[in-house]
C-alpha atoms as a PDB file:
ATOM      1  CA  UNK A   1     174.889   2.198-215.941  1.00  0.00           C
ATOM      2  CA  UNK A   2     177.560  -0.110-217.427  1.00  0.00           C
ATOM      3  CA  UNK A   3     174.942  -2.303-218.920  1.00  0.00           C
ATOM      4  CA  UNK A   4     173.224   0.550-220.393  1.00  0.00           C
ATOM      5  CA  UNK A   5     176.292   1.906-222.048  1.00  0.00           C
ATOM      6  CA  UNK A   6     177.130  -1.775-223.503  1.00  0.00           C
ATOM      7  CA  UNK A   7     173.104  -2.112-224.783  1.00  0.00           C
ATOM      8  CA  UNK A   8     173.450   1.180-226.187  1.00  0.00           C
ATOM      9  CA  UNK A   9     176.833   0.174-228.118  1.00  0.00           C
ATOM     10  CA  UNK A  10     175.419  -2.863-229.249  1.00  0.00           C
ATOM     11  CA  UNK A  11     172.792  -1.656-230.543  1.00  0.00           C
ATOM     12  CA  UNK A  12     175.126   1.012-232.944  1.00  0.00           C
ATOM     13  CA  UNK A  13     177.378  -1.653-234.238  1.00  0.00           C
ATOM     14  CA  UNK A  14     173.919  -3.954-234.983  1.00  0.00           C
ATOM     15  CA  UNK A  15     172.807  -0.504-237.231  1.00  0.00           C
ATOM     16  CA  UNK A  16     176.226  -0.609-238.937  1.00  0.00           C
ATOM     17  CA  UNK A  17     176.437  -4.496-239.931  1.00  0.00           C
ATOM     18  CA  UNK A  18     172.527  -4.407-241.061  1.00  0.00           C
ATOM     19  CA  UNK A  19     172.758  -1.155-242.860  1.00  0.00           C
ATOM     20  CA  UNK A  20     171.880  -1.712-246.734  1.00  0.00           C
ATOM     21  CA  UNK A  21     175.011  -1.243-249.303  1.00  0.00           C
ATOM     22  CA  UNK A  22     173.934   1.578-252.064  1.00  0.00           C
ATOM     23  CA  UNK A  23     173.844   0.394-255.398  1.00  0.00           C
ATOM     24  CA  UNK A  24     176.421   2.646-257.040  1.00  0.00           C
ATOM     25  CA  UNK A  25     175.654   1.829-260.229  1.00  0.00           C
ATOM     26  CA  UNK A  26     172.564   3.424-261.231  1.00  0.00           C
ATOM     27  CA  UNK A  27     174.271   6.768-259.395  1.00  0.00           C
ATOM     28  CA  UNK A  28     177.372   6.818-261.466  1.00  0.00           C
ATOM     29  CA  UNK A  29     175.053   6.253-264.510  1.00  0.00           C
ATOM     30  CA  UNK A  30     173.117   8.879-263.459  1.00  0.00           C
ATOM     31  CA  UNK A  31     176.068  11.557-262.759  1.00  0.00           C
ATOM     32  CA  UNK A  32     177.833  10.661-266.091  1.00  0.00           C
ATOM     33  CA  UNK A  33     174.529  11.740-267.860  1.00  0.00           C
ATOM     34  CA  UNK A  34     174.123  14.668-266.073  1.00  0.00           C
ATOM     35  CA  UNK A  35     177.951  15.522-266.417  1.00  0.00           C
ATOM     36  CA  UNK A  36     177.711  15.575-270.735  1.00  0.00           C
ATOM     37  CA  UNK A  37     174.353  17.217-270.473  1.00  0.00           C
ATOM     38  CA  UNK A  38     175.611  19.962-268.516  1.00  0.00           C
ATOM     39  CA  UNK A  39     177.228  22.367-270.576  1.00  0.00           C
ATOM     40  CA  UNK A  40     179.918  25.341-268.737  1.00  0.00           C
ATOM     41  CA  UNK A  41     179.455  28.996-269.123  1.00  0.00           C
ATOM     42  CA  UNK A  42     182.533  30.562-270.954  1.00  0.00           C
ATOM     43  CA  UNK A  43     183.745  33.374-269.828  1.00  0.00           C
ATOM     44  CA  UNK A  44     185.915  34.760-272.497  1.00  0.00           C
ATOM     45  CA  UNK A  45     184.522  35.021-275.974  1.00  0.00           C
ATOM     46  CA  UNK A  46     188.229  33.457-277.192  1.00  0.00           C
ATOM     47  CA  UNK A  47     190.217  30.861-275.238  1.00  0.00           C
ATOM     48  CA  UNK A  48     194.542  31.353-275.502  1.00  0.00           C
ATOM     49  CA  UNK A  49     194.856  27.478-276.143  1.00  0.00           C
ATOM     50  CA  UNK A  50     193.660  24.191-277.187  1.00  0.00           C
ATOM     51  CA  UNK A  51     189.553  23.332-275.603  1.00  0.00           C
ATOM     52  CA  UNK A  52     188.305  20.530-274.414  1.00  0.00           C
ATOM     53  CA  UNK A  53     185.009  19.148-276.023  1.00  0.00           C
ATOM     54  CA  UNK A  54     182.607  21.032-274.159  1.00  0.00           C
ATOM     55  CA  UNK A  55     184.518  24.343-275.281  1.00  0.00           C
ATOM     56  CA  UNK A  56     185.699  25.294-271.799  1.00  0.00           C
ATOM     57  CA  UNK A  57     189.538  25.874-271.353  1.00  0.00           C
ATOM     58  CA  UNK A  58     191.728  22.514-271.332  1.00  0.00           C
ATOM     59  CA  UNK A  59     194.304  23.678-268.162  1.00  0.00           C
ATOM     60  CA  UNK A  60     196.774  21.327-268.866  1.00  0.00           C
ATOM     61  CA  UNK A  61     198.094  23.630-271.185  1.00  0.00           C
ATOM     62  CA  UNK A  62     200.445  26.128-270.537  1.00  0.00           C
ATOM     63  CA  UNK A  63     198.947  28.632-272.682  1.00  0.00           C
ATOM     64  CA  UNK A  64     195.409  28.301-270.712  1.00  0.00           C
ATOM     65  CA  UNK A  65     197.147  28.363-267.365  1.00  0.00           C
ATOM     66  CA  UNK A  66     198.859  31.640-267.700  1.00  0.00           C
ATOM     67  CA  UNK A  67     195.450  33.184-269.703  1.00  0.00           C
ATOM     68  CA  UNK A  68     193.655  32.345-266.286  1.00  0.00           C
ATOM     69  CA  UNK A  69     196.147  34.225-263.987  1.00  0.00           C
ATOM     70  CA  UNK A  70     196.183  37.391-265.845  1.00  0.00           C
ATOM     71  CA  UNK A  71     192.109  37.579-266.754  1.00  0.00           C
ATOM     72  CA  UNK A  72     190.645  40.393-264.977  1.00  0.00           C
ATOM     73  CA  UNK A  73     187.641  40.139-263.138  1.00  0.00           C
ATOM     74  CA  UNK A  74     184.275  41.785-264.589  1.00  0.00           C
ATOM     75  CA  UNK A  75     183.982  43.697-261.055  1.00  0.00           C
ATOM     76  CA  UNK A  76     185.360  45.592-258.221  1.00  0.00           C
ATOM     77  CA  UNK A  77     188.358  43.541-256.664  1.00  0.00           C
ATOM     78  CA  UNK A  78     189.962  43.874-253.116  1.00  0.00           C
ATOM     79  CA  UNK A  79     193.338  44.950-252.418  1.00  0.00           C
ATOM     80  CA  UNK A  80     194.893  42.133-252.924  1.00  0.00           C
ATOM     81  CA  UNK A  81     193.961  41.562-256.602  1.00  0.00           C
ATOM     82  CA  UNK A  82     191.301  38.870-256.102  1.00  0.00           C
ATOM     83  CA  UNK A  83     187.661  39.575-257.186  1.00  0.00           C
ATOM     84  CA  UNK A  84     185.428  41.083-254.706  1.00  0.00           C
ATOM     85  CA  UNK A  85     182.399  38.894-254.361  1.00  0.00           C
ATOM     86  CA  UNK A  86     180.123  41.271-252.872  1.00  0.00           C
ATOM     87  CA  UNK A  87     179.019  42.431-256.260  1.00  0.00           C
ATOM     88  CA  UNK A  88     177.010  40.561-258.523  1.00  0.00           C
ATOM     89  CA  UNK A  89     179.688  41.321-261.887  1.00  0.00           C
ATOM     90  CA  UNK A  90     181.816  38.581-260.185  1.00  0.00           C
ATOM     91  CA  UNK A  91     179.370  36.314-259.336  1.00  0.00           C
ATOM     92  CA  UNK A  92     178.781  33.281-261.565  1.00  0.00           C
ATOM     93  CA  UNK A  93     175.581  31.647-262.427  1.00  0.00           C
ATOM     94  CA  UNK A  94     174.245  30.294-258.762  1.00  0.00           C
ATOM     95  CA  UNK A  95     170.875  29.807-259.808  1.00  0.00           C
ATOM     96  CA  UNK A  96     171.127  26.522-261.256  1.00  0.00           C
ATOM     97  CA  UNK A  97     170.402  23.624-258.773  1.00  0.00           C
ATOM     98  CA  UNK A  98     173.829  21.788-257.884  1.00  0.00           C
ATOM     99  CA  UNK A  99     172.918  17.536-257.861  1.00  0.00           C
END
């Protein structure tokens, strides 16, 4: 039994040193197009500060943070304030495929 545990441990650690690295490269490339193709729904027709490029809400700014705590959500909530996502008014966009 002790040899078959030490064959069996052996061959784990062989699986780890001849495992192939992943060329991370071609990934990152591929993320960073995807990332400034991909364009975020708004939610608000006007924005309380400054944007970043892709006109979504740039949250280092005081202005944006506090705009974000006090928008309502489009739905039912629960008693403690948050939105309720049971219904589909609170629900964002989930039909897109997620890479």
């Amino acid at each position: 039994m002790k040899k078959l545990l030490i064959a069996f441990a052996m061959l784990i650690t062989s699986l780890g040193v001849f495992a192939q690295a992943k060329d991370t490269t071609k990934t990152k490339k591929a993320h960073a197009k995807a990332a400034t193709a991909a364009k975020p729904a708004t939610t608000t027709t006007t924005t309380a500060g400054p944007t970043k490029k892709d006109g979504s809400a740039d949250m280092r700014y005081k202005a944006n943070k506090t705009a974000a705590k006090t928008a309502a959500p489009a739905g039912p909530t629960k008693k403690d304030g948050t939105a309720d996502m049971r219904y589909k008014a609170n629900k964002k966009d989930t039909t897109k495929k997620k890479n």
